[in-house]
Structure formats: structure tokens, C-alpha cells
Protein backbone atom coordinates (compact mmCIF):
# COMPACT_ATOMS: atom_id res chain seq x y z
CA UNK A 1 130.08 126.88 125.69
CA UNK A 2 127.12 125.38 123.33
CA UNK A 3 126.11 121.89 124.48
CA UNK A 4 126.34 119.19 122.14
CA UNK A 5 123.07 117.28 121.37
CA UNK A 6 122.28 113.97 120.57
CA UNK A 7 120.61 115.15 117.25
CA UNK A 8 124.39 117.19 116.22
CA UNK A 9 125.99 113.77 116.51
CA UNK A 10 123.83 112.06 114.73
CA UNK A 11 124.38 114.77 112.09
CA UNK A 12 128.11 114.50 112.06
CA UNK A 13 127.67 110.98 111.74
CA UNK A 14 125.90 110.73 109.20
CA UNK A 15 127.86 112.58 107.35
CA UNK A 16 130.59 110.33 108.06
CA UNK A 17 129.00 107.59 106.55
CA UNK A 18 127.89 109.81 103.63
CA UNK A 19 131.58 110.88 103.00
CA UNK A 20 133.18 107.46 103.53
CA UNK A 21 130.19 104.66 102.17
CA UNK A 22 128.60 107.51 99.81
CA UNK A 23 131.56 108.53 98.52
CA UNK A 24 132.93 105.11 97.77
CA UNK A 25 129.95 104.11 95.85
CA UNK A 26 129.63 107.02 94.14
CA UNK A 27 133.62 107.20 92.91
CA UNK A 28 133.11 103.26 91.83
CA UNK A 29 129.83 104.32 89.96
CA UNK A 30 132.06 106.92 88.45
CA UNK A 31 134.99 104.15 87.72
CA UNK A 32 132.48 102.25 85.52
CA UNK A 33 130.85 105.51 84.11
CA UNK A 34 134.45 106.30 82.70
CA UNK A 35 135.28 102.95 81.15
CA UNK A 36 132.12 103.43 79.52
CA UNK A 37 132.17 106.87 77.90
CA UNK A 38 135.94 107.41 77.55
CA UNK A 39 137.24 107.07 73.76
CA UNK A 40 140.03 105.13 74.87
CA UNK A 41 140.84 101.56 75.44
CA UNK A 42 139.35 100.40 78.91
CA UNK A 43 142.07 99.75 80.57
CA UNK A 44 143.72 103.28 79.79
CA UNK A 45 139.93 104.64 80.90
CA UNK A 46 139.93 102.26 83.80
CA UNK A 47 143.79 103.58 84.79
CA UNK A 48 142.22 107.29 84.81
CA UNK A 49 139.37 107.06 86.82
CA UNK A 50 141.75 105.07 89.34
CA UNK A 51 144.11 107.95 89.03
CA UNK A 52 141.42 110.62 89.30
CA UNK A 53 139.12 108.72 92.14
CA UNK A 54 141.24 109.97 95.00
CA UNK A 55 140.37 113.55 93.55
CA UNK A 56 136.78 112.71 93.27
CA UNK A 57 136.61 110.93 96.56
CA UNK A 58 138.10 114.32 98.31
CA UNK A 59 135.67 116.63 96.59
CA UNK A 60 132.68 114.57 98.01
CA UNK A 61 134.28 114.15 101.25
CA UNK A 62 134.53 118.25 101.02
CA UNK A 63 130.86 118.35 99.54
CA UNK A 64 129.41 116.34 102.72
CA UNK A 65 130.55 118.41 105.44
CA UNK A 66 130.26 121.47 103.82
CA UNK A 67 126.57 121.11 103.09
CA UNK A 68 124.16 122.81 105.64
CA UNK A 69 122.38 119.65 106.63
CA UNK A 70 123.36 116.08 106.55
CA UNK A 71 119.96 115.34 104.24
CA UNK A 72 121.40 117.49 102.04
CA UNK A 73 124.73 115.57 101.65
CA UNK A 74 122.85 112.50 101.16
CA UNK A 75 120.65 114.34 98.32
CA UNK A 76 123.47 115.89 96.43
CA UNK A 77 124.97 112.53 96.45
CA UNK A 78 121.97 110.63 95.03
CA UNK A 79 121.73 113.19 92.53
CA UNK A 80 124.96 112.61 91.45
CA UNK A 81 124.50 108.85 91.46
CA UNK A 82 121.28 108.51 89.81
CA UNK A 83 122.71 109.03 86.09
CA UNK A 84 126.20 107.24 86.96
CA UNK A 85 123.96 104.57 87.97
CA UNK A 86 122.09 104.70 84.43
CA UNK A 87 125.23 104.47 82.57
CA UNK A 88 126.42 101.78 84.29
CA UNK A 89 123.77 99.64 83.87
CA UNK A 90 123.34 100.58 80.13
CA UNK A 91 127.49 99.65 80.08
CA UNK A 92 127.16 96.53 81.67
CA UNK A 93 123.82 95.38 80.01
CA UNK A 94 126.07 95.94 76.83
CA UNK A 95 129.00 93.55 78.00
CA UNK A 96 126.49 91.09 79.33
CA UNK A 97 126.71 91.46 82.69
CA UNK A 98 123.79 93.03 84.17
């Protein structure tokens, strides 16, 4: 049997945190991307990203413990975030929030 190390649980728990923190910001950055970009009224484009964020969420859940290190599931999310995150702000620098 193959000890476990202190460096393996770090691993797994980062991952954790990437699947559960990540992946909540990244499906909310995704919420706001849709209400944006969707040709349909925002709260029909709102209802569909709600609909479709458990989906989402799962698939990055997947995506962080399938990758073959944990920096990797933190880099595949921030890749994925980075343009979400430019549409959001461009979305709510149009409404006047940001």
C-alpha cells in the first residue's frame, strides 16, 4: 500500500477548493456573461444560465479532478475566467454599475 503524503493532500485539497470556490465564481461570471450576450430579455437569459449553472458547475467540478495536477485546475479555470471576467465588466460598465 502507497503512503499518503502531505504534498497528495494538499493536492486533493486544493482541488477541492478549486471545484467548490473556483467553480462558483466561475458559473456566476458565466451568469452575468449570459445576461449580457443572450438576445433575449434578461430575465429569460438570467432564468437560463440559472437553469444551465448546475451543468456548468458539474463539468468544472469534473474538469478539476480530472486534471493531472492541481496547478493545472487552477489554470484551466483562470483561463476560462479571464474573458467572462471581460464581459462582465464591459456589461456592467454599460448598466452603470462597475
Amino acid at each position: 500500500m502507497k503512503a499518503v503524503t502531505a504534498g497528495h493532500r494538499w493536492s486533493v485539497f486544493s482541488r477541492c477548493v478549486a471545484a467548490t470556490l473556483g467553480g462558483y465564481a466561475l458559473v456566476s461570471l458565466t451568469h452575468v456573461a449570459m445576461v449580457a450576450l443572450l438576445p433575449v430579455a434578461q430575465h429569460k437569459a438570467l432564468l437560463f444560465a440559472s437553469q444551465t449553472g448546475y451543468l456548468t458547475w458539474t463539468g468544472i467540478i469534473v474538469w478539476c479532478f480530472a486534471a493531472r495536477t492541481a496547478r493545472r485546475a487552477w489554470t484551466g479555470l483562470a483561463i476560462v475566467a479571464l474573458p467572462l471576467l471581460l464581459v462582465a465588466g464591459w456589461f456592467l460598465a454599460q448598466r452603470g454599475v462597475a
